[in-house]
PDB file of N, CA and C in Angstrom:
ATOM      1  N   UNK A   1      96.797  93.539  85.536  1.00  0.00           N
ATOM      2  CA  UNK A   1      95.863  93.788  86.595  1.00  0.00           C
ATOM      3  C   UNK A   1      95.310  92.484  87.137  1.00  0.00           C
ATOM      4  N   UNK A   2      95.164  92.455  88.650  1.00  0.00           N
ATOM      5  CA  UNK A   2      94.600  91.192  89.017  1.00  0.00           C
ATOM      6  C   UNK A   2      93.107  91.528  89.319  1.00  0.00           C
ATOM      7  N   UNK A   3      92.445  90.205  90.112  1.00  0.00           N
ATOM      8  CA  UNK A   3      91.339  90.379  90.591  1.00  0.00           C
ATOM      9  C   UNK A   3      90.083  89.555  89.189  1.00  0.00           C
ATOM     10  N   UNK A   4      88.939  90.157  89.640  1.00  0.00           N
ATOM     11  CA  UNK A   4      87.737  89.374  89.285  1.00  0.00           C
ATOM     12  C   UNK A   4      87.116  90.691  88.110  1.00  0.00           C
ATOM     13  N   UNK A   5      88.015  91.705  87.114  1.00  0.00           N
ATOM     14  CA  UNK A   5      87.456  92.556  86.397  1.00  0.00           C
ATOM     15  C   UNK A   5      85.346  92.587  86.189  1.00  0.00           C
ATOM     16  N   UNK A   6      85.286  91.530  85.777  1.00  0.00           N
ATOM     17  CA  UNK A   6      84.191  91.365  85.153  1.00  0.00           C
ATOM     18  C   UNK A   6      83.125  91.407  86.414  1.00  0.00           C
ATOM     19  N   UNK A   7      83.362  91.074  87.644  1.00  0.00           N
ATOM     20  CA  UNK A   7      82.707  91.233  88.629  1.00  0.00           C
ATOM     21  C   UNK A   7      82.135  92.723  89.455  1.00  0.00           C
ATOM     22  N   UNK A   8      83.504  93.124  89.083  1.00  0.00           N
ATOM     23  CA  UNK A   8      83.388  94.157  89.703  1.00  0.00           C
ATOM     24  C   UNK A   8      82.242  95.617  89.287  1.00  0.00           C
ATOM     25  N   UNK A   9      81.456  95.986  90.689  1.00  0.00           N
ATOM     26  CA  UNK A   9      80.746  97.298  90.842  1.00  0.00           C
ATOM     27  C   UNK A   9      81.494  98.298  90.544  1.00  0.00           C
ATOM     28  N   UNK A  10      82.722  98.917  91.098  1.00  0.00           N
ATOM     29  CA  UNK A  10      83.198 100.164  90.905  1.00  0.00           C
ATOM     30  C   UNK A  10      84.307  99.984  89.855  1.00  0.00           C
ATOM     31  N   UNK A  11      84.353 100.861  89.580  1.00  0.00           N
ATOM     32  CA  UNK A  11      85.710 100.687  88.304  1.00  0.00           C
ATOM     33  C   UNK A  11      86.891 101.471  88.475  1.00  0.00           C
ATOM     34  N   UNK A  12      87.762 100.565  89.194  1.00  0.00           N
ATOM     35  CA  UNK A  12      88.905 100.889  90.212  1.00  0.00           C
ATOM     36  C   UNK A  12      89.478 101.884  88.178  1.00  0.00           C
ATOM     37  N   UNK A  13      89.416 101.878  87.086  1.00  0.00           N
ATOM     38  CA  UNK A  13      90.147 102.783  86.597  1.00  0.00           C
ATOM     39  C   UNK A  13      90.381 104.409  86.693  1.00  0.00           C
ATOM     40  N   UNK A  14      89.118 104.428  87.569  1.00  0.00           N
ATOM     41  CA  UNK A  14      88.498 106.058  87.682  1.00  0.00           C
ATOM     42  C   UNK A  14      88.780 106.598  88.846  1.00  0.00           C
ATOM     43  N   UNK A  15      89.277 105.741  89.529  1.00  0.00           N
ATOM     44  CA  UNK A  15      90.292 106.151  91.107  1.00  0.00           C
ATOM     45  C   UNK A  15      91.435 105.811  91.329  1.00  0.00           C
ATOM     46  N   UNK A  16      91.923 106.676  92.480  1.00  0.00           N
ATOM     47  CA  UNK A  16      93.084 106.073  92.935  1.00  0.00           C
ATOM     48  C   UNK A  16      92.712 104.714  93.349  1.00  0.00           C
ATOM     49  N   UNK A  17      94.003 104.171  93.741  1.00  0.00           N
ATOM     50  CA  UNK A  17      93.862 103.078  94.010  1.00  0.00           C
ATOM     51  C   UNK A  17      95.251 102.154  95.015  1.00  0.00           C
ATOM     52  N   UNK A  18      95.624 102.088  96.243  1.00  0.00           N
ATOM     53  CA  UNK A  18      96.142 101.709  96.921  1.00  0.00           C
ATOM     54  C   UNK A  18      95.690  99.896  97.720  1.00  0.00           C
ATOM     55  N   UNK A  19      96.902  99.235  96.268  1.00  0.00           N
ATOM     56  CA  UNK A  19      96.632  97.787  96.850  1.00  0.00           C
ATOM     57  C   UNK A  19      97.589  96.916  97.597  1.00  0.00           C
ATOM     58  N   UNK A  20      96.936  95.947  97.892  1.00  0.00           N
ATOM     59  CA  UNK A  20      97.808  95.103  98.963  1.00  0.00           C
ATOM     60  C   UNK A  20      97.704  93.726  98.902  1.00  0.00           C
ATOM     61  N   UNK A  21      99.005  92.732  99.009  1.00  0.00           N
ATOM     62  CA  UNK A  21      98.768  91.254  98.750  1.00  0.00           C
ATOM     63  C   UNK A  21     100.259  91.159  98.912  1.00  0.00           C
ATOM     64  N   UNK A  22      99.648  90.587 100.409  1.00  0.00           N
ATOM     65  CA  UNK A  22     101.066  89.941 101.274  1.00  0.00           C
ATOM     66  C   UNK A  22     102.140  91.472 101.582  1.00  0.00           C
ATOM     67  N   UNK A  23     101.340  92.237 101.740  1.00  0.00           N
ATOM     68  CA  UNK A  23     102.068  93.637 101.951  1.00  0.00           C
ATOM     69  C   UNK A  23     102.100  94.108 103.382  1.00  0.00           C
ATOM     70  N   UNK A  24     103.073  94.131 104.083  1.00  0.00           N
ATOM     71  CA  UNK A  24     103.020  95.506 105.116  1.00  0.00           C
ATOM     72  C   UNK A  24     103.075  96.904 105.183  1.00  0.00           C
ATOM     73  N   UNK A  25     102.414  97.734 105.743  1.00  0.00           N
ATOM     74  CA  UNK A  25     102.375  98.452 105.549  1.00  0.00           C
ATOM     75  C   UNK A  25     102.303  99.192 106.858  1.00  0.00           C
ATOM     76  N   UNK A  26     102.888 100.485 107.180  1.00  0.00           N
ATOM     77  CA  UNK A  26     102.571 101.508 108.080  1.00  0.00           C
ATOM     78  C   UNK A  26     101.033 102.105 108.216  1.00  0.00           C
ATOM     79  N   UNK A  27     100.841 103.100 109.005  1.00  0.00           N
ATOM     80  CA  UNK A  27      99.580 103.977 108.890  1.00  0.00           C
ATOM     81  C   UNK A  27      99.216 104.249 107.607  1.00  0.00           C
ATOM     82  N   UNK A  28      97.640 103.926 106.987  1.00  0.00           N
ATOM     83  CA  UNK A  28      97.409 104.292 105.446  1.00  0.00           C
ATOM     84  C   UNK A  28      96.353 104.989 105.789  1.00  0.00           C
ATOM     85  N   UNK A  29      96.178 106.656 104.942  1.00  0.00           N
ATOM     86  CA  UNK A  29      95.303 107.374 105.133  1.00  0.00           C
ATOM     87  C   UNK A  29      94.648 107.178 103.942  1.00  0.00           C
ATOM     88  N   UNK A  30      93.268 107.023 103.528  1.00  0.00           N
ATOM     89  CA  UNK A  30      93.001 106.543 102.153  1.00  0.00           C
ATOM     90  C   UNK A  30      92.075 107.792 101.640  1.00  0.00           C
ATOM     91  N   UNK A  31      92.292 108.579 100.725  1.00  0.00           N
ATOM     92  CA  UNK A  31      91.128 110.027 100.577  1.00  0.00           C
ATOM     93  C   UNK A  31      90.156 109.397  99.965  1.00  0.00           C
ATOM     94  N   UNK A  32      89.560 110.404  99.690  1.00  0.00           N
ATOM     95  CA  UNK A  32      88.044 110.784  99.371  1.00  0.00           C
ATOM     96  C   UNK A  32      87.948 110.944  97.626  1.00  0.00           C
ATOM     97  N   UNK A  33      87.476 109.481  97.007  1.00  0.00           N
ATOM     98  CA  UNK A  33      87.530 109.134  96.068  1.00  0.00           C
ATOM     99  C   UNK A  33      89.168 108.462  95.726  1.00  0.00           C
ATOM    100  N   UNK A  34      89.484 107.877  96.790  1.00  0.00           N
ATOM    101  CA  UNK A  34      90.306 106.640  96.491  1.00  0.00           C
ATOM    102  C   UNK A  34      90.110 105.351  96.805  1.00  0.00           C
ATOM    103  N   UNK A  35      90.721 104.291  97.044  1.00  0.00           N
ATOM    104  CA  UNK A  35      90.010 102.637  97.477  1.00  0.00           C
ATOM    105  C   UNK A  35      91.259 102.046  97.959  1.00  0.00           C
ATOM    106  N   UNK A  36      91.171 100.990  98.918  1.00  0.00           N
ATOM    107  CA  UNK A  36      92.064 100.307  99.484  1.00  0.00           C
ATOM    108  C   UNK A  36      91.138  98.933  99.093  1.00  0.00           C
ATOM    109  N   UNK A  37      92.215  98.220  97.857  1.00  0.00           N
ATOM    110  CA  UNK A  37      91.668  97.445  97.083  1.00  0.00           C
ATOM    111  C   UNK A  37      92.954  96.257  98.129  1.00  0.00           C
ATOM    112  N   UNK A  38      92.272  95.212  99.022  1.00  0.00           N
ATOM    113  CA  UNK A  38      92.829  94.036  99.701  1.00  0.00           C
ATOM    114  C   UNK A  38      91.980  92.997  98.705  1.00  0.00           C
ATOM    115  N   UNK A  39      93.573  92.361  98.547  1.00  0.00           N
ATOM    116  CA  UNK A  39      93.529  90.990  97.483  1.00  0.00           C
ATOM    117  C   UNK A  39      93.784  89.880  98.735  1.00  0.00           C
ATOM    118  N   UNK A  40      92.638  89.386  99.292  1.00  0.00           N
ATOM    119  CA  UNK A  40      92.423  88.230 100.357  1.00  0.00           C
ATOM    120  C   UNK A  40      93.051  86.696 100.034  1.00  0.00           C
ATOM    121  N   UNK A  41      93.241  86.731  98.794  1.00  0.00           N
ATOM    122  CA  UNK A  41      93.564  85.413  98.733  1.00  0.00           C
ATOM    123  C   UNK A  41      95.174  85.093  98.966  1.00  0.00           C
ATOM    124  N   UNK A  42      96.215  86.127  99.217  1.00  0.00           N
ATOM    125  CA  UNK A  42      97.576  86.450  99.526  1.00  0.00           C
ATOM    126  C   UNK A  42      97.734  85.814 101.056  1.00  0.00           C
ATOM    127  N   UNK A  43      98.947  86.085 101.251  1.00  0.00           N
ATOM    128  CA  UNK A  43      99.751  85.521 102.339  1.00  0.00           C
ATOM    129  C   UNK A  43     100.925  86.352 103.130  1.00  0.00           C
ATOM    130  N   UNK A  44     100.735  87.076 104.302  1.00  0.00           N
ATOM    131  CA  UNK A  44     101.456  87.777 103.958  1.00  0.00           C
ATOM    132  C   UNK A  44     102.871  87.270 105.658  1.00  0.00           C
ATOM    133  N   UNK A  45     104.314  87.222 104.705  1.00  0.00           N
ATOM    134  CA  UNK A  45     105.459  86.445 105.228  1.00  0.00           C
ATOM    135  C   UNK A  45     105.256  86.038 106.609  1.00  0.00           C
ATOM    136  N   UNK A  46     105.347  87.782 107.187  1.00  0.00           N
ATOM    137  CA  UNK A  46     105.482  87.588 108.857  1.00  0.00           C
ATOM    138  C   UNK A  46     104.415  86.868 109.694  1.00  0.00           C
ATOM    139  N   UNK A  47     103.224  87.051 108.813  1.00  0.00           N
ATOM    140  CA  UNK A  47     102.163  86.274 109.901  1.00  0.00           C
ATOM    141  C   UNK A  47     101.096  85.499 108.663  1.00  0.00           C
ATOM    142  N   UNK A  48     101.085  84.371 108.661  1.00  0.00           N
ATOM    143  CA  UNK A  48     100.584  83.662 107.691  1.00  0.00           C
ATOM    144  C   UNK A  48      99.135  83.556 107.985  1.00  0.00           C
ATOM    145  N   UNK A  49      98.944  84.118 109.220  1.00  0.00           N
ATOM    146  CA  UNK A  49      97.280  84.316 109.309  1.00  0.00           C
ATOM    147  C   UNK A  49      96.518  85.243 108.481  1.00  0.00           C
ATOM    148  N   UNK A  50      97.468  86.113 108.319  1.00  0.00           N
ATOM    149  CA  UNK A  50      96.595  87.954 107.786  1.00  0.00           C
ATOM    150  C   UNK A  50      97.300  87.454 106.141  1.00  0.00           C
ATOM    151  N   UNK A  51      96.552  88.089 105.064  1.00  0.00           N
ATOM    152  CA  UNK A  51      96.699  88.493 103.805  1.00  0.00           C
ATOM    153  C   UNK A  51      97.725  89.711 103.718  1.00  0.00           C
ATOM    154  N   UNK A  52      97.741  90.596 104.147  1.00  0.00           N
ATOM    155  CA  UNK A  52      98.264  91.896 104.585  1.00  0.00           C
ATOM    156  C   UNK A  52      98.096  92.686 106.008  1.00  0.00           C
ATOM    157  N   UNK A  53      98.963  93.510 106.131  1.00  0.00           N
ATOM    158  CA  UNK A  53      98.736  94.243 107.572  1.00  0.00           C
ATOM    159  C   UNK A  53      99.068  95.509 107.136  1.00  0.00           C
ATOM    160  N   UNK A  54      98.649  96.429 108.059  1.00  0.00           N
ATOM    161  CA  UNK A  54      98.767  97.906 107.822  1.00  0.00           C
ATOM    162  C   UNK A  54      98.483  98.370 109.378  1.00  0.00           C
ATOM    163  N   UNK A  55      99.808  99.117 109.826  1.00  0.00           N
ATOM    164  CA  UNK A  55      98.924 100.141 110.911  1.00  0.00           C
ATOM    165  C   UNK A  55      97.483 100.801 111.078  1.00  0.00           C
ATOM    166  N   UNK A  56      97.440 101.769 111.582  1.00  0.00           N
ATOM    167  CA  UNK A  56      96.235 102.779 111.669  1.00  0.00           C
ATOM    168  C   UNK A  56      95.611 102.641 110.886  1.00  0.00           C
ATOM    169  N   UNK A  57      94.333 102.553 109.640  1.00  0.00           N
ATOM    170  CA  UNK A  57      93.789 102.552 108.648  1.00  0.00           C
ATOM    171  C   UNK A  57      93.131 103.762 108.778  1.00  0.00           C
ATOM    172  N   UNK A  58      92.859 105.335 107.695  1.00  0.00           N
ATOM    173  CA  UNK A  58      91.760 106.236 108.290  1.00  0.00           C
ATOM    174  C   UNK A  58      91.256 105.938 106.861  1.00  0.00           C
ATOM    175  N   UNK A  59      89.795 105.947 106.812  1.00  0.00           N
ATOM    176  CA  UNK A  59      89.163 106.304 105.241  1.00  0.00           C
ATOM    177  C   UNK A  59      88.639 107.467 105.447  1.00  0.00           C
ATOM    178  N   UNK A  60      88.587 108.274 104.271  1.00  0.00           N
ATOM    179  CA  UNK A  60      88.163 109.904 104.509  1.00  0.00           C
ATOM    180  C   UNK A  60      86.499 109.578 103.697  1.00  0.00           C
ATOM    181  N   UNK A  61      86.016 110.280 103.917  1.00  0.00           N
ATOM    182  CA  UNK A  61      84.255 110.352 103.698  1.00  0.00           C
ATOM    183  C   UNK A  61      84.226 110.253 102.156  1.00  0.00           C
ATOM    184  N   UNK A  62      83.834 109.354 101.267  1.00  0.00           N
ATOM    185  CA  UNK A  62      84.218 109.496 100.237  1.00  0.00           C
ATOM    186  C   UNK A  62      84.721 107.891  99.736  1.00  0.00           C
ATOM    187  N   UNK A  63      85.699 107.662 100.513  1.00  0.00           N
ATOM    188  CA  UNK A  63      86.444 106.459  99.677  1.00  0.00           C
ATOM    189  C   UNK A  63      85.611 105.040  99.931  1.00  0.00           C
ATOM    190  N   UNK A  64      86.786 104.112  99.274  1.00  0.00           N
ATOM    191  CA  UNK A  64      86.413 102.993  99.321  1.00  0.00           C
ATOM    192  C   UNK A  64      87.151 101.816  99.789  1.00  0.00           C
ATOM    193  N   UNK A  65      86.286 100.747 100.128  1.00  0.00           N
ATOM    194  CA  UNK A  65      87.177  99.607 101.056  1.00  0.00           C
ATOM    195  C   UNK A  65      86.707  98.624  99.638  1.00  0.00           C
ATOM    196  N   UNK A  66      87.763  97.717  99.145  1.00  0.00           N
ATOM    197  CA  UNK A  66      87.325  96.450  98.357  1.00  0.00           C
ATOM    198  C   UNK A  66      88.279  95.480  98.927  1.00  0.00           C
ATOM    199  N   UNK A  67      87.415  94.524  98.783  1.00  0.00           N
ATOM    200  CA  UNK A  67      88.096  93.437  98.951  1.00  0.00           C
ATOM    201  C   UNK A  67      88.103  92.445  98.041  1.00  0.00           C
ATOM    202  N   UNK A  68      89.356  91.863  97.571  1.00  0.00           N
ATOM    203  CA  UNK A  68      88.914  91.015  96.015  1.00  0.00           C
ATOM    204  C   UNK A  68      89.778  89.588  96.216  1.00  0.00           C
ATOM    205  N   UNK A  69      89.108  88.995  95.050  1.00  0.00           N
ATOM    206  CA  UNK A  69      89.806  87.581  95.124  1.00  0.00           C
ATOM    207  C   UNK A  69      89.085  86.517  96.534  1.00  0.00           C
ATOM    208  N   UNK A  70      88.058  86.925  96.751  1.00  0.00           N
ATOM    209  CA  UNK A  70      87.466  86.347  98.160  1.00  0.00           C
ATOM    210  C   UNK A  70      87.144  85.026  97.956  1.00  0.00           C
ATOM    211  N   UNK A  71      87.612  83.808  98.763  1.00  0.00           N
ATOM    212  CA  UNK A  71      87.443  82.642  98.750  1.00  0.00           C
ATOM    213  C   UNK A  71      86.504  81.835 100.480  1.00  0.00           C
ATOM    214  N   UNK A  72      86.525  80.623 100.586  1.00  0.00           N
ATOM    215  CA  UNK A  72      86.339  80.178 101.789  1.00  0.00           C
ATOM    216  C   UNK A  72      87.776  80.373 102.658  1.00  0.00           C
ATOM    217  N   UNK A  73      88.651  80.320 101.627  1.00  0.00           N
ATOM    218  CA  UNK A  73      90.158  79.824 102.266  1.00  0.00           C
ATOM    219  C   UNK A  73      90.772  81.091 102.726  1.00  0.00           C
ATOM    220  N   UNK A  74      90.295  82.788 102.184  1.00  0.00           N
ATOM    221  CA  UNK A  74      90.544  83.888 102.370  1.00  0.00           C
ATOM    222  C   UNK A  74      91.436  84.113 103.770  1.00  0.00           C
ATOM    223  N   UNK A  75      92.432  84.817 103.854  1.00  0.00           N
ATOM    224  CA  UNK A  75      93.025  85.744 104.783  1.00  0.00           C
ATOM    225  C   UNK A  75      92.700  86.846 105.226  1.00  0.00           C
ATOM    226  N   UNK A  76      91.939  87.263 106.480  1.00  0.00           N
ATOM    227  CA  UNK A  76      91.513  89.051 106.455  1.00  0.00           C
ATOM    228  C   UNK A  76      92.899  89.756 106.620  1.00  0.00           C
ATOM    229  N   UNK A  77      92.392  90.844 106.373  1.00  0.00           N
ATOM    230  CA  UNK A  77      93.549  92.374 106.464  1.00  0.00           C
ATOM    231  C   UNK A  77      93.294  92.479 107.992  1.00  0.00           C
ATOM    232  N   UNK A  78      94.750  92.693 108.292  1.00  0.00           N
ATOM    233  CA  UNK A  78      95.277  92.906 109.464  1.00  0.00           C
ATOM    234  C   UNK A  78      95.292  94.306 109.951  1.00  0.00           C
ATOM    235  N   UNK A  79      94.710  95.218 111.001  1.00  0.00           N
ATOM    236  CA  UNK A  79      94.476  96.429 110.879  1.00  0.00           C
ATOM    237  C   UNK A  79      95.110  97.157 112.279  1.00  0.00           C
ATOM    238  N   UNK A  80      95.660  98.117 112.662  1.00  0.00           N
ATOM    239  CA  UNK A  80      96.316  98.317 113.458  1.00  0.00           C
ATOM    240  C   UNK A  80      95.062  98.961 114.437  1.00  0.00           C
ATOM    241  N   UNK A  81      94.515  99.650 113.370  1.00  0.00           N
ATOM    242  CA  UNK A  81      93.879 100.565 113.848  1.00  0.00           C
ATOM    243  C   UNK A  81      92.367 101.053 112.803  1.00  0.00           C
ATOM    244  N   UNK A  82      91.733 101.193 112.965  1.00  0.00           N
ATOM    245  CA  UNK A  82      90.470 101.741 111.780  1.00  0.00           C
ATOM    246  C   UNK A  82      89.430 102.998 112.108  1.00  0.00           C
ATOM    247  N   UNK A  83      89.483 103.744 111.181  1.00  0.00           N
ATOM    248  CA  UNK A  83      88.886 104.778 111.260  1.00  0.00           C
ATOM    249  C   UNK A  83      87.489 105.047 109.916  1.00  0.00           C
ATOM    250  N   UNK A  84      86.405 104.895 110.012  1.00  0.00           N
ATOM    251  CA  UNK A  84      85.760 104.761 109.195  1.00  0.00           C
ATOM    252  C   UNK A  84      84.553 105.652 109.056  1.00  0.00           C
ATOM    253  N   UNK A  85      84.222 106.803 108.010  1.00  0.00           N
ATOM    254  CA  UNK A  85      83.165 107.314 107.889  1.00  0.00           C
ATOM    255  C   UNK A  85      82.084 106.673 107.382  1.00  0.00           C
ATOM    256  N   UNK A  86      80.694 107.318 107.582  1.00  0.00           N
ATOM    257  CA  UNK A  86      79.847 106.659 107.353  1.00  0.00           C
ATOM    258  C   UNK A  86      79.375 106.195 106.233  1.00  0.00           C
ATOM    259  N   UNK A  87      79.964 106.667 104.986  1.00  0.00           N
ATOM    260  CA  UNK A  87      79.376 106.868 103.941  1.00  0.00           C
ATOM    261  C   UNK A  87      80.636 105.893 103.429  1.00  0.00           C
ATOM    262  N   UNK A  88      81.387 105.008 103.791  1.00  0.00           N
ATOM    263  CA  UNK A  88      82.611 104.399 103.602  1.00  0.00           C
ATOM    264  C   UNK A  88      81.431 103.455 102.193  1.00  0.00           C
ATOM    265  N   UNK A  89      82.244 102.963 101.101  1.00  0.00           N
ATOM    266  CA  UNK A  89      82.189 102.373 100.073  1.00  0.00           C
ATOM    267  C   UNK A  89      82.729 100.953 100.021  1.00  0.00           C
ATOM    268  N   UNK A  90      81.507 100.024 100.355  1.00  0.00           N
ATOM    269  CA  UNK A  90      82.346  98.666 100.544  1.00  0.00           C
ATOM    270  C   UNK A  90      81.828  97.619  99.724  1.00  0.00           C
ATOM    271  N   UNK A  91      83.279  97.026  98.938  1.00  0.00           N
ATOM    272  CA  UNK A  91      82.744  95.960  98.039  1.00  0.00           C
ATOM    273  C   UNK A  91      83.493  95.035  98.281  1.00  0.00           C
ATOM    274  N   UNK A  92      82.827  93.474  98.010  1.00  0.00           N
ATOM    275  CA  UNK A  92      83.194  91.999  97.931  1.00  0.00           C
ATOM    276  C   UNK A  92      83.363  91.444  96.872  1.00  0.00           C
ATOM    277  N   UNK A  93      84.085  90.950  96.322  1.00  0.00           N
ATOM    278  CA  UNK A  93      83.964  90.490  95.374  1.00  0.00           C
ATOM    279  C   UNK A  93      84.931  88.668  95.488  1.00  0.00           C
ATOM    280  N   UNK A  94      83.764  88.090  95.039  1.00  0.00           N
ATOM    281  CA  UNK A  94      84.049  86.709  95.504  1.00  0.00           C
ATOM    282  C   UNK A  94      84.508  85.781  94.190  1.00  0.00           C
ATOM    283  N   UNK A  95      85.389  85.031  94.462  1.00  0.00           N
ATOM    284  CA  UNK A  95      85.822  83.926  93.099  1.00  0.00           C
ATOM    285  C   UNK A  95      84.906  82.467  93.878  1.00  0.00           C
ATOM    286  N   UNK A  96      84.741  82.595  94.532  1.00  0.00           N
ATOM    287  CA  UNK A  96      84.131  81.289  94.928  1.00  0.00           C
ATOM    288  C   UNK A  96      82.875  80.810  94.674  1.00  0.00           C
ATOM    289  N   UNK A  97      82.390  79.727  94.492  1.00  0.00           N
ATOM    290  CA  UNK A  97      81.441  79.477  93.788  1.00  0.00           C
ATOM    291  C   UNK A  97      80.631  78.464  94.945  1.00  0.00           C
ATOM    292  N   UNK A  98      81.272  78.426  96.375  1.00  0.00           N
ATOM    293  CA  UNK A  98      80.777  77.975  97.654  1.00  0.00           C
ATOM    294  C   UNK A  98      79.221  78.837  98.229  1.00  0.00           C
ATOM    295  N   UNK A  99      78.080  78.403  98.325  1.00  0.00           N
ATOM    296  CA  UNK A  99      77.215  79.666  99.016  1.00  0.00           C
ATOM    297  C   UNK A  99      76.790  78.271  99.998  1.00  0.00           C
ATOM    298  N   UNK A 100      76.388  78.794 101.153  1.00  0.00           N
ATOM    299  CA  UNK A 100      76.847  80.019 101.603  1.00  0.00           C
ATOM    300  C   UNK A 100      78.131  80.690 101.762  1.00  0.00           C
ATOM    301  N   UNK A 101      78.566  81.723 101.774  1.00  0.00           N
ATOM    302  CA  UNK A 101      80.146  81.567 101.569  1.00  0.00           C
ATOM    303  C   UNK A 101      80.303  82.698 103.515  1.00  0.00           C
ATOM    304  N   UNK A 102      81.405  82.069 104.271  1.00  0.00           N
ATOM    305  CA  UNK A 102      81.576  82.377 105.464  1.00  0.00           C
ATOM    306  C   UNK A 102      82.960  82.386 105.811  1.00  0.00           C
ATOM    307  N   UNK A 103      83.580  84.115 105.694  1.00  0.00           N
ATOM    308  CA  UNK A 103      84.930  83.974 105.773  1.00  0.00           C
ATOM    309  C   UNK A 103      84.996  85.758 106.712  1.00  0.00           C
ATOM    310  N   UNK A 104      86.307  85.590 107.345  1.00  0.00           N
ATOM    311  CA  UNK A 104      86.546  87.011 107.612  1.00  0.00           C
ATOM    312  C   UNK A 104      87.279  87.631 106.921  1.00  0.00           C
ATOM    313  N   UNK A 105      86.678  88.766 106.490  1.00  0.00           N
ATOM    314  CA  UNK A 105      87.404  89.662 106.064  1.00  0.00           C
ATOM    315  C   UNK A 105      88.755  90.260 106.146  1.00  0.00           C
ATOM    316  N   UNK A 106      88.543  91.220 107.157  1.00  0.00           N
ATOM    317  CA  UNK A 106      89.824  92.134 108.235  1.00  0.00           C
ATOM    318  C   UNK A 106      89.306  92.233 109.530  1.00  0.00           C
ATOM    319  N   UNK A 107      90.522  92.485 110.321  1.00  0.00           N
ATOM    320  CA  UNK A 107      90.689  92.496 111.946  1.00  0.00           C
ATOM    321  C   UNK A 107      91.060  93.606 112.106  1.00  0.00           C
ATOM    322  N   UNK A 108      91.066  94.020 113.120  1.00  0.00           N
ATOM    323  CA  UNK A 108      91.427  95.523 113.429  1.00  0.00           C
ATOM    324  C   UNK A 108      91.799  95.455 115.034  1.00  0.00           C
ATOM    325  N   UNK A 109      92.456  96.198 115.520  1.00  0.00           N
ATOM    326  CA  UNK A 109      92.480  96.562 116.838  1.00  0.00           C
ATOM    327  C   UNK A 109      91.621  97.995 117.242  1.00  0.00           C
ATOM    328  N   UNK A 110      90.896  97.669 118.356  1.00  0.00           N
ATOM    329  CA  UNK A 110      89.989  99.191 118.416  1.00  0.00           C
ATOM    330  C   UNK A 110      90.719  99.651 119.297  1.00  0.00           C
TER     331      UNK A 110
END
């Protein structure tokens, strides 16, 4: 398992869990009590700007967005598309030891 264990708020063992690092991906529908765990510090081939890309993104009322491995040097997730309820579940989790720390996350097309 990668990432920052000891950091972490939610405990990706008790959910699904759909991750990404240097991954493409099509439309990802993510349910309700699952997580789209983006490992930022990746690279991903076709476009060395984004960490990962994914079409459409929907989160269903319920899930969760993490983002791990977060640095200054970070890559955001590349998003085709985003769909987000309100109650969406969002965590950071940073290896960097930089504060203030000032990076983007993910991009999206609206």
């Amino acid at each position: 398992r990668r990432g920052s264990a000891t950091a972490r708020r939610t405990s990706i063992d008790t959910i699904v869990v759909q991750s990404t690092c240097g991954d493409s991906f099509a439309d990802l529908s993510i349910a309700s009590g699952a997580a789209l765990l983006a490992y930022v510090n990746c690279t991903l081939a076709s476009n060395t700007a984004y960490s990962s890309s994914a079409g459409a993104v929907t989160f269903a009322s319920g899930s969760y967005l993490i983002f791990d491995e977060v640095t200054s040097s970070a890559r955001p997730l590349y998003m085709g598309g985003l769909s987000i309820p309100t109650d969406l579940r969002l965590e950071v989790i940073s290896t960097d030891a930089t504060l203030p720390l000032s990076v983007t996350l993910a991009e999206y097309v609206s």
